[in-house]
C-alpha atoms as a PDB file:
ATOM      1  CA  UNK A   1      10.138 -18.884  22.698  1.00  0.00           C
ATOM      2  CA  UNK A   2       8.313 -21.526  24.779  1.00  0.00           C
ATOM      3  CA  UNK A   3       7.944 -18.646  27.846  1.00  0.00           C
ATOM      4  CA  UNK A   4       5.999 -16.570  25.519  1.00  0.00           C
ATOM      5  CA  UNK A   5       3.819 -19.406  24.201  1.00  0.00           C
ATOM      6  CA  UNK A   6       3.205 -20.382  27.747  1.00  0.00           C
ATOM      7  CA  UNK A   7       2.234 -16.654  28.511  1.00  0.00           C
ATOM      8  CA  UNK A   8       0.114 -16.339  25.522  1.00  0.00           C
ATOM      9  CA  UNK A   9      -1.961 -19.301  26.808  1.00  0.00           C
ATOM     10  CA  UNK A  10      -2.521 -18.082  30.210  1.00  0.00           C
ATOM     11  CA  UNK A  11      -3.539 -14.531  28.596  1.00  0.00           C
ATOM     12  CA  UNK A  12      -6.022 -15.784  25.816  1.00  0.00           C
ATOM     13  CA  UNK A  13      -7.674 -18.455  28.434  1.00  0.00           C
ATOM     14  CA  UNK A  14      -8.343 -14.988  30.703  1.00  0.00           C
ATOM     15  CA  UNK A  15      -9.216 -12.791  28.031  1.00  0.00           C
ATOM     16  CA  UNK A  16     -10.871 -14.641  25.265  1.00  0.00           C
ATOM     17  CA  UNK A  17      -8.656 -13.687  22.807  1.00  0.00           C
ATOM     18  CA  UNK A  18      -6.438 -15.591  19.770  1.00  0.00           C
ATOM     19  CA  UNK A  19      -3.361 -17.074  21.574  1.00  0.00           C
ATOM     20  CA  UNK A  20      -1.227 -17.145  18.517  1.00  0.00           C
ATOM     21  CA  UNK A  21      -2.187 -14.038  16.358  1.00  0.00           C
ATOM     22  CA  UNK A  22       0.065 -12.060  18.422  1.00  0.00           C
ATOM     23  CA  UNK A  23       3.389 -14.289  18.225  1.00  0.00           C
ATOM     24  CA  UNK A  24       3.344 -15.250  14.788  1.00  0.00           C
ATOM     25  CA  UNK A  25       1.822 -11.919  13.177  1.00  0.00           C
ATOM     26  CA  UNK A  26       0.848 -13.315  10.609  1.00  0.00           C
ATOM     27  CA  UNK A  27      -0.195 -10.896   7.677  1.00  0.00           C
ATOM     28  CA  UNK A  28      -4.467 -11.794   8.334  1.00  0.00           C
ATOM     29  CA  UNK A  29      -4.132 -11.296  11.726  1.00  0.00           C
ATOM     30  CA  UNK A  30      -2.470  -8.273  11.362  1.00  0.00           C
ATOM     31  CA  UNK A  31      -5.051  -7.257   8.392  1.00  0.00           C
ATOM     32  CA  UNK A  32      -7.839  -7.931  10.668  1.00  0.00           C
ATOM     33  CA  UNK A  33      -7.059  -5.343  13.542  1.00  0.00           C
ATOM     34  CA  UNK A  34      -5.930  -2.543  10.901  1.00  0.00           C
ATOM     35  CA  UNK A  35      -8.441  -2.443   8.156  1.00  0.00           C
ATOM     36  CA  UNK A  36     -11.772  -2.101  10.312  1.00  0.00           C
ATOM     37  CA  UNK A  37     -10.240   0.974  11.939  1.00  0.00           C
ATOM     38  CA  UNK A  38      -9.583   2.585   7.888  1.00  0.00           C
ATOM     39  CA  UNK A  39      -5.879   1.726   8.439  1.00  0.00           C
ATOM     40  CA  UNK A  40      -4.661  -0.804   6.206  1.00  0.00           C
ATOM     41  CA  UNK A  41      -3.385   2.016   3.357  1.00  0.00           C
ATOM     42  CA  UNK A  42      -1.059   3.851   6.213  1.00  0.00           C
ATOM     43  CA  UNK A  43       2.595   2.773   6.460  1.00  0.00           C
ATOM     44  CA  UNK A  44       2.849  -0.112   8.976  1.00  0.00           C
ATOM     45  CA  UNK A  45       6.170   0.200  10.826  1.00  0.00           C
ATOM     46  CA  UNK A  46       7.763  -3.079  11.962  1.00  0.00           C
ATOM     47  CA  UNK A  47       9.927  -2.887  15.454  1.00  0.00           C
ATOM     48  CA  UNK A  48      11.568  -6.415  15.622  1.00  0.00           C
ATOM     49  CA  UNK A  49      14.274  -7.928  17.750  1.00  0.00           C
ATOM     50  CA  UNK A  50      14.869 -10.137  14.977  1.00  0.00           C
ATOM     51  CA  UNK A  51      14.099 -12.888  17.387  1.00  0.00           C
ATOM     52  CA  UNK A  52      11.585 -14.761  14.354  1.00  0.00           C
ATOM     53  CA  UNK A  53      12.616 -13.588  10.969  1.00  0.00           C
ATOM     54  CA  UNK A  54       9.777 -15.298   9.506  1.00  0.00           C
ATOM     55  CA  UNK A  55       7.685 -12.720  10.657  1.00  0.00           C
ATOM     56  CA  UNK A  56       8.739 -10.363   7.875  1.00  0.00           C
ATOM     57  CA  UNK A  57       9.235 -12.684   5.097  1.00  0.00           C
ATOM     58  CA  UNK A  58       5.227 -13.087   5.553  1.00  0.00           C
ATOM     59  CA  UNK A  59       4.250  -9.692   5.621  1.00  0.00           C
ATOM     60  CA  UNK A  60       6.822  -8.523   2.753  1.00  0.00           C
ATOM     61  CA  UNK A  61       5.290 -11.193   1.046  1.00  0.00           C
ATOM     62  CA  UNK A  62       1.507  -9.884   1.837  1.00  0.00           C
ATOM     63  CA  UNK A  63       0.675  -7.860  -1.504  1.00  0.00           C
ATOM     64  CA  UNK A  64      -1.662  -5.150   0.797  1.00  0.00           C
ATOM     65  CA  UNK A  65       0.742  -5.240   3.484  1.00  0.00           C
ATOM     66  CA  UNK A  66       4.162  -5.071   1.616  1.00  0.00           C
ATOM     67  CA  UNK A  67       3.303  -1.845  -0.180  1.00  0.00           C
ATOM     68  CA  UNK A  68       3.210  -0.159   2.883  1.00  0.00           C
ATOM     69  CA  UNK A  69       5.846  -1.894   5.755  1.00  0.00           C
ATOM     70  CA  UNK A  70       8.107  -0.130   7.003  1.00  0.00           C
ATOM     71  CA  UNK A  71      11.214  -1.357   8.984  1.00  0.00           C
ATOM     72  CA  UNK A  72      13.111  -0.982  12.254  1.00  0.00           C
ATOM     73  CA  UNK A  73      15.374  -3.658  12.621  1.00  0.00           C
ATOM     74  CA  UNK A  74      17.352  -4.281  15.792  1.00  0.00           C
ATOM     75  CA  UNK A  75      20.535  -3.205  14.138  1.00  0.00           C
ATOM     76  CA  UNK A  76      19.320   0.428  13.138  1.00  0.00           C
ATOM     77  CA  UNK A  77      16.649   0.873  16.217  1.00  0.00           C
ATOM     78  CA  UNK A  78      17.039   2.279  19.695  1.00  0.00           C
ATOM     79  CA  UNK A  79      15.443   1.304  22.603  1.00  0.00           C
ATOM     80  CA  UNK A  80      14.375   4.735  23.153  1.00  0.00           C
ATOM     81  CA  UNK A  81      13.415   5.377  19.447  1.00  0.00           C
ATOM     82  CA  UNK A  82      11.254   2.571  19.379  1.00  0.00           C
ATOM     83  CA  UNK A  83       9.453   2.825  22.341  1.00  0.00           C
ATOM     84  CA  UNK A  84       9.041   6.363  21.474  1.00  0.00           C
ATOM     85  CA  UNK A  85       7.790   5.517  17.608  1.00  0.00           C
ATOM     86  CA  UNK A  86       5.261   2.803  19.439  1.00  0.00           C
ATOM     87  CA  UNK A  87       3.608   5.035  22.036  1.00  0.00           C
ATOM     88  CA  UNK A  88       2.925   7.734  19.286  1.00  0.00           C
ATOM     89  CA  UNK A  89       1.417   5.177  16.776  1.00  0.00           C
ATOM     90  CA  UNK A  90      -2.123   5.426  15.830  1.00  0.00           C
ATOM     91  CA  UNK A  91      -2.419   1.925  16.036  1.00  0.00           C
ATOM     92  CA  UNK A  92       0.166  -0.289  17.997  1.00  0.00           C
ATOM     93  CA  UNK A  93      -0.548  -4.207  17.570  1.00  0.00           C
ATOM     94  CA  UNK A  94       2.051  -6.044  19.949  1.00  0.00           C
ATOM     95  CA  UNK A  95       2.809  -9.216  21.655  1.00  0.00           C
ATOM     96  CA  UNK A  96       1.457  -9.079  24.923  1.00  0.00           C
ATOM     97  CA  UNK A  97       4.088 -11.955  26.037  1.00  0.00           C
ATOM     98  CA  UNK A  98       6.679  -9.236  24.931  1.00  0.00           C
ATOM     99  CA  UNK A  99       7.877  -6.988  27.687  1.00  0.00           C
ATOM    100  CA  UNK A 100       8.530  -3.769  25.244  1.00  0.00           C
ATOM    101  CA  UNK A 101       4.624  -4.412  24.609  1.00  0.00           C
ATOM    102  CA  UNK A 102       4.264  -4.332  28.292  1.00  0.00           C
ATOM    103  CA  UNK A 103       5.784  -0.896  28.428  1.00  0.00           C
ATOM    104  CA  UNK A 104       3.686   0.734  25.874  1.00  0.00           C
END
């Protein structure tokens, strides 16, 4: 929501960094953090709230990303599973505006 755009600004005027890649996800943003690090053919789990849906049409729609996404909606994830499944990632791209992201 507007809180987390507003937080997003603050961050990427301090930091430098894109101050929508991490809201929207979008499947290039998400493309260009994984596949320099050799990680783009690993499964890519999504943890969503459900909060913007649009999110996963794009990346089931991605044909590099889709053959590889994984799942965890709000209605079959724990709080405790998903933090738990984030920390022990290899690679965990988040929304700094988000405060589970702020916990890992």
């Amino acid at each position: 929501g507007y809180p987390g755009i507003q937080a997003m600004q603050r961050m990427s005027r301090k930091s430098g960094c894109d101050a929508e890649g991490a809201l929207t996800m979008t499947p290039d943003y998400i493309k260009s953090i994984l596949k320099p690090l050799g990680m783009l053919q690993y499964p890519i789990v999504l943890i969503s709230d459900g909060e913007d849906p649009s999110v996963l049409v794009r990346l089931k729609a991605d044909p590099d990303i889709s053959k590889v996404l994984r799942v965890v909606t709000h209605k079959t994830g724990w709080i405790g599973g998903d933090i738990t499944l984030a920390v022990m990632s290899n690679v965990f791209i988040g929304n700094p505006a988000s405060t589970f992201s702020g916990i890992i």
